[in-house]
Protein backbone atom coordinates (compact mmCIF):
# COMPACT_ATOMS: atom_id res chain seq x y z
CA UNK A 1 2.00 -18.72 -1.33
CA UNK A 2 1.91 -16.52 1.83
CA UNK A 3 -0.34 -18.45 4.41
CA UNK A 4 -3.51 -17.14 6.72
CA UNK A 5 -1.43 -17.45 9.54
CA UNK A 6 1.71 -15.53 7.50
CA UNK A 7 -0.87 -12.67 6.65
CA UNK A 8 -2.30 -12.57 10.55
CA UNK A 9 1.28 -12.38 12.26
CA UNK A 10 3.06 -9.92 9.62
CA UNK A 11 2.57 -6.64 8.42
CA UNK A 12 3.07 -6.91 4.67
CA UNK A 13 3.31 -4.06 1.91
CA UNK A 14 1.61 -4.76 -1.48
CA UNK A 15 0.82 -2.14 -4.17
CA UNK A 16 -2.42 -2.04 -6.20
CA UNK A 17 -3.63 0.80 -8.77
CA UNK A 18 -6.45 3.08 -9.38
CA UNK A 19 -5.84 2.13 -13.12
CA UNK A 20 -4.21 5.80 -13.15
CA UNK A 21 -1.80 6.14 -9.60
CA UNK A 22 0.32 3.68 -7.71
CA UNK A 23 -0.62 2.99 -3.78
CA UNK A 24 0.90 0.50 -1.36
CA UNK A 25 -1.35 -0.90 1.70
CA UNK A 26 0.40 -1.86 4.74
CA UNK A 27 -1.58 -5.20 5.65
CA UNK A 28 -1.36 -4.37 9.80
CA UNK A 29 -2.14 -8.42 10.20
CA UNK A 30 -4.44 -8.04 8.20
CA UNK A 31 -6.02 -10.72 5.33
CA UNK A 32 -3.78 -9.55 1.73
CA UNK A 33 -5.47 -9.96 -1.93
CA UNK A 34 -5.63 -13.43 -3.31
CA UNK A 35 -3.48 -12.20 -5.97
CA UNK A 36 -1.19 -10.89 -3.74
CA UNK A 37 -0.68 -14.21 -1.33
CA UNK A 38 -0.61 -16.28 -4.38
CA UNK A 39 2.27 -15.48 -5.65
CA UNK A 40 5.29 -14.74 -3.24
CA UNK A 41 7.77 -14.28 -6.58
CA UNK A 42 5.31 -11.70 -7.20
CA UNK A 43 5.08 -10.05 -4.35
CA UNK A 44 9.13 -9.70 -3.70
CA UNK A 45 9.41 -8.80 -7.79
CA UNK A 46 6.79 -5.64 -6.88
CA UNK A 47 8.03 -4.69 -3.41
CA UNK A 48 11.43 -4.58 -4.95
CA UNK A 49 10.59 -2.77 -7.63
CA UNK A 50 9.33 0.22 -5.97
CA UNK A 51 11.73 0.17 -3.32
CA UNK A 52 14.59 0.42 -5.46
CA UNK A 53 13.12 3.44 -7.62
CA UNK A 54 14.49 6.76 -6.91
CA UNK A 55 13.32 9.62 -5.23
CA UNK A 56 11.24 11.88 -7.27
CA UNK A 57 8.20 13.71 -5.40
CA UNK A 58 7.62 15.59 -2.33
CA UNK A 59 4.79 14.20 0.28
CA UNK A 60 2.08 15.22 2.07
CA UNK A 61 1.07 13.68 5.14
CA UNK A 62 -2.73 13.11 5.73
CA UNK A 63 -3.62 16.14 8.00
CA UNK A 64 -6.58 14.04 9.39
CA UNK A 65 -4.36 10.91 9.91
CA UNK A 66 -4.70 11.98 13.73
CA UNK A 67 -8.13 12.16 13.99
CA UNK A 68 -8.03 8.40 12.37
CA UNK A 69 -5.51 6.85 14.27
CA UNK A 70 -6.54 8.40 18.14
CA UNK A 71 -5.25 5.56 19.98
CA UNK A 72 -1.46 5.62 18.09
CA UNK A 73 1.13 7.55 19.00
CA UNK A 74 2.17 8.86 15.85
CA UNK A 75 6.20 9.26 15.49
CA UNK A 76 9.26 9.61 13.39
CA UNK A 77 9.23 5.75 12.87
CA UNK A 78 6.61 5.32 12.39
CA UNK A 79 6.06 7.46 9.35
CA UNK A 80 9.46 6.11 7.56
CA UNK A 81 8.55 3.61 5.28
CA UNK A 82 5.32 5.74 4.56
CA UNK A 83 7.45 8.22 3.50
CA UNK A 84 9.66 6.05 1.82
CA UNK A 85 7.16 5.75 -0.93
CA UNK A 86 5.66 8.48 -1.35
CA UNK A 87 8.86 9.97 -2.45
CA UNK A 88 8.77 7.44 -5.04
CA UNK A 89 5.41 8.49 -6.21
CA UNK A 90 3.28 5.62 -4.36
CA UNK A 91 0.08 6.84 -2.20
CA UNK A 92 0.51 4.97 0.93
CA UNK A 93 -2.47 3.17 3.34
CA UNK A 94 -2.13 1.81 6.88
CA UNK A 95 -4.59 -0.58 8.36
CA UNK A 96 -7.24 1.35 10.41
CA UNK A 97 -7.70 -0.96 12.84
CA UNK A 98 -4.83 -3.26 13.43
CA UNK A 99 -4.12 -6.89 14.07
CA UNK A 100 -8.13 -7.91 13.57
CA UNK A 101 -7.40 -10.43 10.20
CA UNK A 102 -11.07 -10.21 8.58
CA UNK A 103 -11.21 -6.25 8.98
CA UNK A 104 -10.29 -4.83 5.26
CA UNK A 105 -10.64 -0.33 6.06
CA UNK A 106 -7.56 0.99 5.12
CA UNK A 107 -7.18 5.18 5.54
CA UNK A 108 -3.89 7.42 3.21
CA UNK A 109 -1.40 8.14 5.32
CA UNK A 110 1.28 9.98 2.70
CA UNK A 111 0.17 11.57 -0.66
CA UNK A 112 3.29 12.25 -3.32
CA UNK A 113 2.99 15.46 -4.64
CA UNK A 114 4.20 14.00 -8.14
CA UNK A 115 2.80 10.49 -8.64
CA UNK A 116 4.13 7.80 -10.30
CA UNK A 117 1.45 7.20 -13.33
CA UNK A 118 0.15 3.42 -13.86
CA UNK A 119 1.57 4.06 -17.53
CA UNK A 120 5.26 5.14 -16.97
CA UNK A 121 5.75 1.11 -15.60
CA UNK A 122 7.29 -1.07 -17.37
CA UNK A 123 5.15 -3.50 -19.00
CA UNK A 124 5.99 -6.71 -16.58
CA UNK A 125 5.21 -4.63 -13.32
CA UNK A 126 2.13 -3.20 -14.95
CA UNK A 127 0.62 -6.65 -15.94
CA UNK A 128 0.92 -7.72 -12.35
CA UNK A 129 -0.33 -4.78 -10.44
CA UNK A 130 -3.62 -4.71 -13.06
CA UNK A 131 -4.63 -8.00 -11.79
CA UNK A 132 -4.65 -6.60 -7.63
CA UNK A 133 -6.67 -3.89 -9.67
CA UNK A 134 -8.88 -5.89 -11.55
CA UNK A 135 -9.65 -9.26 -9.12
CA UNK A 136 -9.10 -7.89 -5.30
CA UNK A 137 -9.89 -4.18 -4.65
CA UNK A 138 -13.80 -4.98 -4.82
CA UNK A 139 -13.31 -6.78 -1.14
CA UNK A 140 -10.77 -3.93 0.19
CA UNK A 141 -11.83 -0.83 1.59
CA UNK A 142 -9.20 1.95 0.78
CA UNK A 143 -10.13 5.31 1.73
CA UNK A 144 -9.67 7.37 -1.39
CA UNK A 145 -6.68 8.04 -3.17
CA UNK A 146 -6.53 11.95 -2.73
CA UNK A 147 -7.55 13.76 0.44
């Protein structure tokens, strides 16, 4: 189980669906999915999942990312493991407003131009995304998952 206090000090990727694409959220300190901080074996099988797929799609980056973030300097680094993803196929969310534990407004920050399709995962992965899908995403707020 990943703790409150875990969640409010770390900035942790977990991946939800659509029921059609594939995004990750970047938590920012921010509260994750009860079926995400349930399961720690869970969230390591996932993370490590995607990470290890290969390349596969160009990205886009959110051209109004800048008007969302004002008060970040936007750089290099800071897009990386954004980027990382998306040319895997995942969409890819930030936290809008970082560091505040109860806010849930996420906003895209990378698109892939060919994304990876909730049906080309392997059973086990797809069985424990649906349930982020199915249980959580009613108390997120994710900004859509096209621009």
């Amino acid at each position: 189980m990943i703790t409150e206090i875990e969640q409010e000090t770390s900035d942790f990727d977990w991946f939800f669906t659509n029921g059609i694409n594939v995004g990750c959220v970047s938590s920012g300190g921010g509260r994750l999915p009860l079926t995400i901080s349930r399961s720690w074996e869970n969230f390591e099988f996932m993370a490590d999942f995607f990470r290890d797929l290969p390349p596969n799609s160009d990205f886009i980056i959110n051209p109004q990312l800048k008007e969302i973030r004002r008060n970040l300097k936007i750089t290099d680094r800071y897009f990386s493991s954004f980027i990382y993803l998306a040319e895997r196929g995942i969409f890819t969310y930030d936290k809008t407003i970082l560091n505040n534990f109860e806010d849930t407004n996420y906003h895209l920050v990378t698109a892939p131009v060919q994304p990876i399709m909730l049906n080309e995962l392997p059973r086990n992965i797809s069985d424990i995304i649906l349930k982020t899908e199915t249980t959580d995403l009613h108390k997120i707020h994710i900004r859509s998952m096209i621009f």
